[in-house]
Protein backbone atom coordinates (compact mmCIF):
# COMPACT_ATOMS: atom_id res chain seq x y z
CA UNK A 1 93.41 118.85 105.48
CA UNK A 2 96.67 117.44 105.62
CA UNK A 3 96.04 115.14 102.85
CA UNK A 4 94.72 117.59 100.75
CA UNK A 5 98.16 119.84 101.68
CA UNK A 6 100.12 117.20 100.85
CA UNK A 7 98.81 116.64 97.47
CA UNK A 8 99.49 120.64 96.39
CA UNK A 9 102.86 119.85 97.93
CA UNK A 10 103.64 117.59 95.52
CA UNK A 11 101.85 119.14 92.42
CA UNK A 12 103.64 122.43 93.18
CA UNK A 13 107.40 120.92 93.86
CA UNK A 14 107.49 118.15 91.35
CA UNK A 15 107.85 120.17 88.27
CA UNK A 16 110.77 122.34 89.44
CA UNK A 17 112.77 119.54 91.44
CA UNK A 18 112.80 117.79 87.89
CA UNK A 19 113.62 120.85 86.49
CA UNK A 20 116.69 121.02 88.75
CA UNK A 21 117.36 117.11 88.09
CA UNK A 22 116.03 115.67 91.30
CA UNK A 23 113.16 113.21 92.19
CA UNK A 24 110.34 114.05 94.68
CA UNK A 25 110.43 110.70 96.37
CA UNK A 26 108.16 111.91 99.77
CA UNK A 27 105.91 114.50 101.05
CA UNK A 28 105.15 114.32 104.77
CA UNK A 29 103.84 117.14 106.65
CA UNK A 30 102.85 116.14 110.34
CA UNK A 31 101.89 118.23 113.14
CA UNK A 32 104.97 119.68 115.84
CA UNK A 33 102.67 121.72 118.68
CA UNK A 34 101.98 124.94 117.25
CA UNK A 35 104.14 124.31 114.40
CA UNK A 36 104.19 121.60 111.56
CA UNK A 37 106.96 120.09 110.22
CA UNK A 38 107.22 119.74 106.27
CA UNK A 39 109.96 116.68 105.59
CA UNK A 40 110.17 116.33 101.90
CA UNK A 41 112.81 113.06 100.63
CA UNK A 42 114.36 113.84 96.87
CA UNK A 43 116.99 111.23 95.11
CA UNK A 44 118.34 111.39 91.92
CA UNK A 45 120.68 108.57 89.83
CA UNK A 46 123.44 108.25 91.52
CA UNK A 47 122.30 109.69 95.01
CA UNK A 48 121.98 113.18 96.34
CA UNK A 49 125.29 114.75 98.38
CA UNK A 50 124.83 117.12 101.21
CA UNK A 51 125.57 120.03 99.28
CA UNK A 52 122.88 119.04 96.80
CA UNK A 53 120.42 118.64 100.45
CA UNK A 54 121.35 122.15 100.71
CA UNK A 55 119.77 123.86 97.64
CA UNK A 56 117.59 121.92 97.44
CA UNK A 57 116.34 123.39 100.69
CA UNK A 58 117.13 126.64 99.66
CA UNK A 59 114.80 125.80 96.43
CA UNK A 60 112.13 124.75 98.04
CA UNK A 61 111.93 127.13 101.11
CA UNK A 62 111.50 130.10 97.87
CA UNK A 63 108.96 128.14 96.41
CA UNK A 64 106.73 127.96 99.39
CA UNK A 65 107.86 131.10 100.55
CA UNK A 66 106.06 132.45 97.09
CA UNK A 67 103.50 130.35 97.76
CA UNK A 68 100.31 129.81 99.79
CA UNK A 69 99.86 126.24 99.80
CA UNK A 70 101.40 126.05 103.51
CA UNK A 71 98.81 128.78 104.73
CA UNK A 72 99.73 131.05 108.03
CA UNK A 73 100.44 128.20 110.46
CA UNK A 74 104.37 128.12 111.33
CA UNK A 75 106.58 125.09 109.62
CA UNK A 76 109.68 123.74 110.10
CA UNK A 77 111.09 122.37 106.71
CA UNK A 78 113.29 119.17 105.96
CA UNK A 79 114.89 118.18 103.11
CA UNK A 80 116.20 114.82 103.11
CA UNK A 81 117.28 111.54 100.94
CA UNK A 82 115.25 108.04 101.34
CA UNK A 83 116.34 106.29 103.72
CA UNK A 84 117.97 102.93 102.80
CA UNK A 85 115.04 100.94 104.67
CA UNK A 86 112.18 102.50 101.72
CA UNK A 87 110.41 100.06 100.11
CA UNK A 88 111.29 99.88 96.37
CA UNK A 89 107.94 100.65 94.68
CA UNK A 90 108.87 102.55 91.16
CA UNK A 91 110.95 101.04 88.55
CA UNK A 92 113.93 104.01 89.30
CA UNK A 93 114.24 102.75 92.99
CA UNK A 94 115.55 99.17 91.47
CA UNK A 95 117.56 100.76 88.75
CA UNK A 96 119.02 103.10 91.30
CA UNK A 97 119.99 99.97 93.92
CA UNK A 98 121.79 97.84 91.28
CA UNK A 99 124.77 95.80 92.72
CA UNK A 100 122.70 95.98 96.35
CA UNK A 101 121.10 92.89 98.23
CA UNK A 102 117.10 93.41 98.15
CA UNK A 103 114.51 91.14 100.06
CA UNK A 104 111.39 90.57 98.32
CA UNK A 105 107.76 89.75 99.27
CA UNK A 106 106.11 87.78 96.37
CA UNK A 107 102.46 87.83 96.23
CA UNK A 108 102.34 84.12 95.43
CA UNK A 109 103.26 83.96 99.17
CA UNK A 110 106.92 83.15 98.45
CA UNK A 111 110.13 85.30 99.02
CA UNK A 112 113.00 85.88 97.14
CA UNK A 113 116.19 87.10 98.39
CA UNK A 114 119.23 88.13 95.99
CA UNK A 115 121.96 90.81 94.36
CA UNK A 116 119.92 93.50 92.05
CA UNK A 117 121.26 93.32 88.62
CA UNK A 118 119.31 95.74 86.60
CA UNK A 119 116.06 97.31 86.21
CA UNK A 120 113.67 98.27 83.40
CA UNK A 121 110.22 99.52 83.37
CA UNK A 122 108.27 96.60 84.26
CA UNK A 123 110.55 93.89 85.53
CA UNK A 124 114.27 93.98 87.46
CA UNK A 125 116.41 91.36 87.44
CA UNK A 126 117.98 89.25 91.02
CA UNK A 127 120.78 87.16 91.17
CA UNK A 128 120.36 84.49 93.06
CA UNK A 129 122.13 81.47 94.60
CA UNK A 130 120.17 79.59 91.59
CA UNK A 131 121.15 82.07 88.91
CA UNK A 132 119.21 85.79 87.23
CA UNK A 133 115.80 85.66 87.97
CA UNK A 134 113.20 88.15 85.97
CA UNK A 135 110.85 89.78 88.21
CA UNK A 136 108.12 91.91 87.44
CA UNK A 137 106.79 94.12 89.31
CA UNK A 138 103.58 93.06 89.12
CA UNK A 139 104.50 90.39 90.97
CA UNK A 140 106.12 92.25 93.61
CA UNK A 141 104.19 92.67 97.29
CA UNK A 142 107.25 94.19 98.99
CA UNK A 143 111.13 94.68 98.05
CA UNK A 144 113.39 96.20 101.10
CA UNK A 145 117.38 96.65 100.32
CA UNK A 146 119.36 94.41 102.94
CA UNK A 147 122.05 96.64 105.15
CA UNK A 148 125.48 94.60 104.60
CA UNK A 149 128.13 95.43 106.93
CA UNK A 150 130.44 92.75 105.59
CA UNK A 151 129.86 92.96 101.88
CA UNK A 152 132.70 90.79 100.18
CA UNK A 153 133.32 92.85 96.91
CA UNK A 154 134.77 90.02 94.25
C-alpha cells in the first residue's frame, strides 16, 4: 500500500513541481503511530533556499489537500533538499555537483576518486590526480560527493 501511495505521489507532484521549476528528487512516506509522515526531497540547478522549502510546502500541502491520494489517515508533511550524502544516480545530480569531490564505485570492481568537471547525458567527466577522465554512467555502480572541510580553493 505504501508503494502503491508512493507511486501516485510522484505521478501527481511531478508535473506541477516542474511547472514551478523544481525537481522531485524523493518520495518517502513511512509510518509515525497513528500518523504517517510524507518527506518529499526537491532540488533544482543551483540548489533550493529556505524560502523556496517554504512554498514549496505550501504547494504541495494544496495539492494533496485537493487530493485523495493520501486517503483519511493523518500525515505530517516534509519538504526538504537531498542531502549531500545521496547517491548521484541521474545525469542532473553530476551536472548539479560540478567543482565537488565525488567517490565512485566502478562495476569493473575498481574505484575512482576525483573533482567533478562536467556532466552530460550519458557520461561526466573527473579530474583526477592522472588528469580528466570520461565516465559513463553505465559504468557507474555508486558515486557519493566527499564532505571537504578544508577545501583549498586555487
Amino acid at each position: 500500500m505504501v508503494d502503491r501511495t508512493r507511486e501516485q505521489l510522484v505521478e501527481e507532484l511531478t508535473g506541477p513541481l516542474l511547472a514551478s521549476g523544481f525537481d522531485l528528487e524523493a518520495v518517502e512516506v513511512t509510518p509515525a503511530g497513528r500518523r504517517r509522515l510524507l518527506r518529499i526531497a526537491v532540488d533544482k540547478d543551483g540548489g533550493v533556499t529556505m524560502d523556496e522549502i517554504a512554498l514549496v510546502t505550501k504547494q504541495v500541502s494544496a495539492l494533496l489537500d485537493s487530493s485523495d491520494v493520501m486517503g483519511e489517515q493523518p500525515y505530517t508533511l516534509e519538504v526538504t533538499s537531498p542531502g549531500v550524502d545521496r547517491p548521484l544516480t541521474l545525469p542532473r545530480h553530476w551536472r548539479r555537483n560540478a567543482g565537488r569531490l565525488v567517490k565512485v564505485s566502478l562495476k569493473d570492481g575498481g574505484t575512482l576518486t576525483g573533482r567533478i568537471v562536467d556532466g552530460d547525458e550519458d557520461h561526466a567527466e573527473v579530474e583526477t590526480d592522472e588528469g580528466v577522465q570520461p565516465l559513463s554512467y553505465a559504468e557507474v555502480t555508486t558515486a557519493r560527493i566527499q564532505v571537504e572541510f578544508n577545501r583549498k580553493e586555487g
